[in-house]
Protein backbone atom coordinates (compact mmCIF):
# COMPACT_ATOMS: atom_id res chain seq x y z
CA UNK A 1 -50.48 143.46 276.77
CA UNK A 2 -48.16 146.24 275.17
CA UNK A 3 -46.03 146.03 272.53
CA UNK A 4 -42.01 146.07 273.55
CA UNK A 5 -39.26 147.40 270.95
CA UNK A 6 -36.97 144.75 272.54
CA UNK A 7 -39.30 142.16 271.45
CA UNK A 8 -39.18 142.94 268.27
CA UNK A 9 -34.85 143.47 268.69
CA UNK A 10 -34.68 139.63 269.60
CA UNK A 11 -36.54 138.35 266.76
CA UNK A 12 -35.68 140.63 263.80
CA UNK A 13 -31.72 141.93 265.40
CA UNK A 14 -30.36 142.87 261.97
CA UNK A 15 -32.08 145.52 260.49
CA UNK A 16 -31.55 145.62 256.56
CA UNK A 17 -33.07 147.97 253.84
CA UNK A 18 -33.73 146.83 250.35
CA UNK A 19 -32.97 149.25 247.62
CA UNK A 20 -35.03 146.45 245.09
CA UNK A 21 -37.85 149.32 244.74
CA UNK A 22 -35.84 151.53 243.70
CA UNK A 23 -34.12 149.40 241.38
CA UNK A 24 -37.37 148.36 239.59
CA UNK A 25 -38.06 151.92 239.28
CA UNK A 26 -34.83 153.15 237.32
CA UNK A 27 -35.36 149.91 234.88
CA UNK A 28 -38.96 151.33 234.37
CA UNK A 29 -37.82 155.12 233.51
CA UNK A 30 -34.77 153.80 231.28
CA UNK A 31 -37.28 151.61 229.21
CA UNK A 32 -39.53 153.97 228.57
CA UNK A 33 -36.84 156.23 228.00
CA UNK A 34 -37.08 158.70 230.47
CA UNK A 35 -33.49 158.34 231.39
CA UNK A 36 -30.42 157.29 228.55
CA UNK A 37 -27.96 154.85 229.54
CA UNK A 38 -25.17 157.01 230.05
CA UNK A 39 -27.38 157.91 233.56
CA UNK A 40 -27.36 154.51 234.67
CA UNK A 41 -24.24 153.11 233.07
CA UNK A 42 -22.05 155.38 235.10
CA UNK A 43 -20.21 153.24 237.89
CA UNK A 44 -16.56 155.17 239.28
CA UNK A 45 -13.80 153.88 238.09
CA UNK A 46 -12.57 152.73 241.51
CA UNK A 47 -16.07 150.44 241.80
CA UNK A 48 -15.66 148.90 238.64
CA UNK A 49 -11.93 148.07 239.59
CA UNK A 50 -13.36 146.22 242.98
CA UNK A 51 -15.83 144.37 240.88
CA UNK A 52 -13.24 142.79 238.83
CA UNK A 53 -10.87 141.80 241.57
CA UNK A 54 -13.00 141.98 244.79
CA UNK A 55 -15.97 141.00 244.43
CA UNK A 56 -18.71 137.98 244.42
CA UNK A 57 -20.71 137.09 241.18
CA UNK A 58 -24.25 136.79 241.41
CA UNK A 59 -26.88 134.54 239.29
CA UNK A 60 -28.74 136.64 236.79
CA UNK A 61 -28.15 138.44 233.34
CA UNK A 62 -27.75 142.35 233.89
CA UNK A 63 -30.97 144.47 233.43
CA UNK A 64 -28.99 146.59 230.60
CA UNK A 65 -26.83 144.86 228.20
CA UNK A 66 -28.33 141.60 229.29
CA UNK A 67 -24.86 139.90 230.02
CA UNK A 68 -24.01 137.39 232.59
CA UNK A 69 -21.47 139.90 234.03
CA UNK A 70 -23.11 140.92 237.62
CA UNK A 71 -21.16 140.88 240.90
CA UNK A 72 -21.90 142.51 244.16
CA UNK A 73 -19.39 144.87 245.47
CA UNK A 74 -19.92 144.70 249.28
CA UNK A 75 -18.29 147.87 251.47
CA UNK A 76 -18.49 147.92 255.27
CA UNK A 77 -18.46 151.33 256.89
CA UNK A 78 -17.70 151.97 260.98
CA UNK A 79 -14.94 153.41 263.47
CA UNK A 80 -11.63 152.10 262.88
CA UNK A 81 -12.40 151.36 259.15
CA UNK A 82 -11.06 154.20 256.97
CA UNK A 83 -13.44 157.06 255.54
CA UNK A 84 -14.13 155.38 252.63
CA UNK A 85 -15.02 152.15 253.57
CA UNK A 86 -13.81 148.35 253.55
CA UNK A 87 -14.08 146.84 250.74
CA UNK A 88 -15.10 142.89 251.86
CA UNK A 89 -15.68 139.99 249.49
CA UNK A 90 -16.57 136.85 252.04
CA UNK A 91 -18.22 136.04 255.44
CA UNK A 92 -14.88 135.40 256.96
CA UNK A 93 -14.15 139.03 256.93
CA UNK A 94 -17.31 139.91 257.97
CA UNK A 95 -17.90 137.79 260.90
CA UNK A 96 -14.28 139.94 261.66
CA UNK A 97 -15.61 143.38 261.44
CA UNK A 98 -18.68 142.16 263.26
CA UNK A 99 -16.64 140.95 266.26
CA UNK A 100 -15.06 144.50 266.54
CA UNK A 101 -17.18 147.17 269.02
CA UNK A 102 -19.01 149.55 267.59
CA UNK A 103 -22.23 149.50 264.51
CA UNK A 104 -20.66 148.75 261.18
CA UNK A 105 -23.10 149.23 257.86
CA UNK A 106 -22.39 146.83 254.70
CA UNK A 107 -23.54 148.63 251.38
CA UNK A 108 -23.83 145.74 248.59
CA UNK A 109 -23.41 147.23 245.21
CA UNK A 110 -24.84 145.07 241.83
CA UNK A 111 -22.42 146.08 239.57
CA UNK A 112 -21.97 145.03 235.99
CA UNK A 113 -18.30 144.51 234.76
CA UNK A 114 -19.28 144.91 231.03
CA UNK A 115 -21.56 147.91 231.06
CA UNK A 116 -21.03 149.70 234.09
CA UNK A 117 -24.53 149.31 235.48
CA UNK A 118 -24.93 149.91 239.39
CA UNK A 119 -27.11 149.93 241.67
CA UNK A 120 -27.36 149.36 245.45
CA UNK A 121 -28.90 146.58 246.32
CA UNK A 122 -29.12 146.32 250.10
CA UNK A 123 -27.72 147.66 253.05
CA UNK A 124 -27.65 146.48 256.85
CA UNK A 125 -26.32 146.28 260.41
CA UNK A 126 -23.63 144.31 261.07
């Protein structure tokens, strides 16, 4: 018997990447001091603005200034959205896009309101 990629479509459909690696590795280099804060603590001014009024707090103290102050910023990219993205803050507006034809790509973005940490998380298929 030989393997089918449509198998494997109908029981994993969303495909999602986690960024958590990544993540863990940054922490690493800015304890031991490979890399200053300023290089981490650098979120655009535009993404800190969506974290205060758009977007969904998550449990957990940041990794830098160890503050309850984390939220995800979640942006959804596809045709008919404009070039830089939807910002979207529940399911409701995401079951929305997802109704629409065509592939749409979230990008969730820990962000910390106090520090400026960021770091995406996660992104998938809509």
């Amino acid at each position: 018997m030989g393997f089918l990629p449509s198998e494997l479509a109908q029981i994993h459909p969303r495909s999602e990447v986690s960024y958590l690696l990544e993540r863990n590795n940054v922490l690493e280099k800015y304890a031991s001091g490979e890399i200053s804060i300023h290089e981490i603590c650098d979120a655009h001014p535009e993404l800190i603005r969506a974290a205060h009024n758009y977007a969904l707090p998550i449990s957990g103290n940041c990794p830098i200034c160890e503050e309850e102050t984390l939220v995800t910023v979640s942006y959804v990219f596809g045709p008919r959205l404009p070039s830089h993205g939807r910002c979207v803050n529940s399911q409701k507006e995401l079951d929305r896009i997802r109704k629409r034809k065509g592939t749409f790509i979230c990008y969730d973005i820990e962000v910390c309101t106090r520090c400026s940490w960021n770091h995406l998380s996660k992104a998938f298929a809509l």
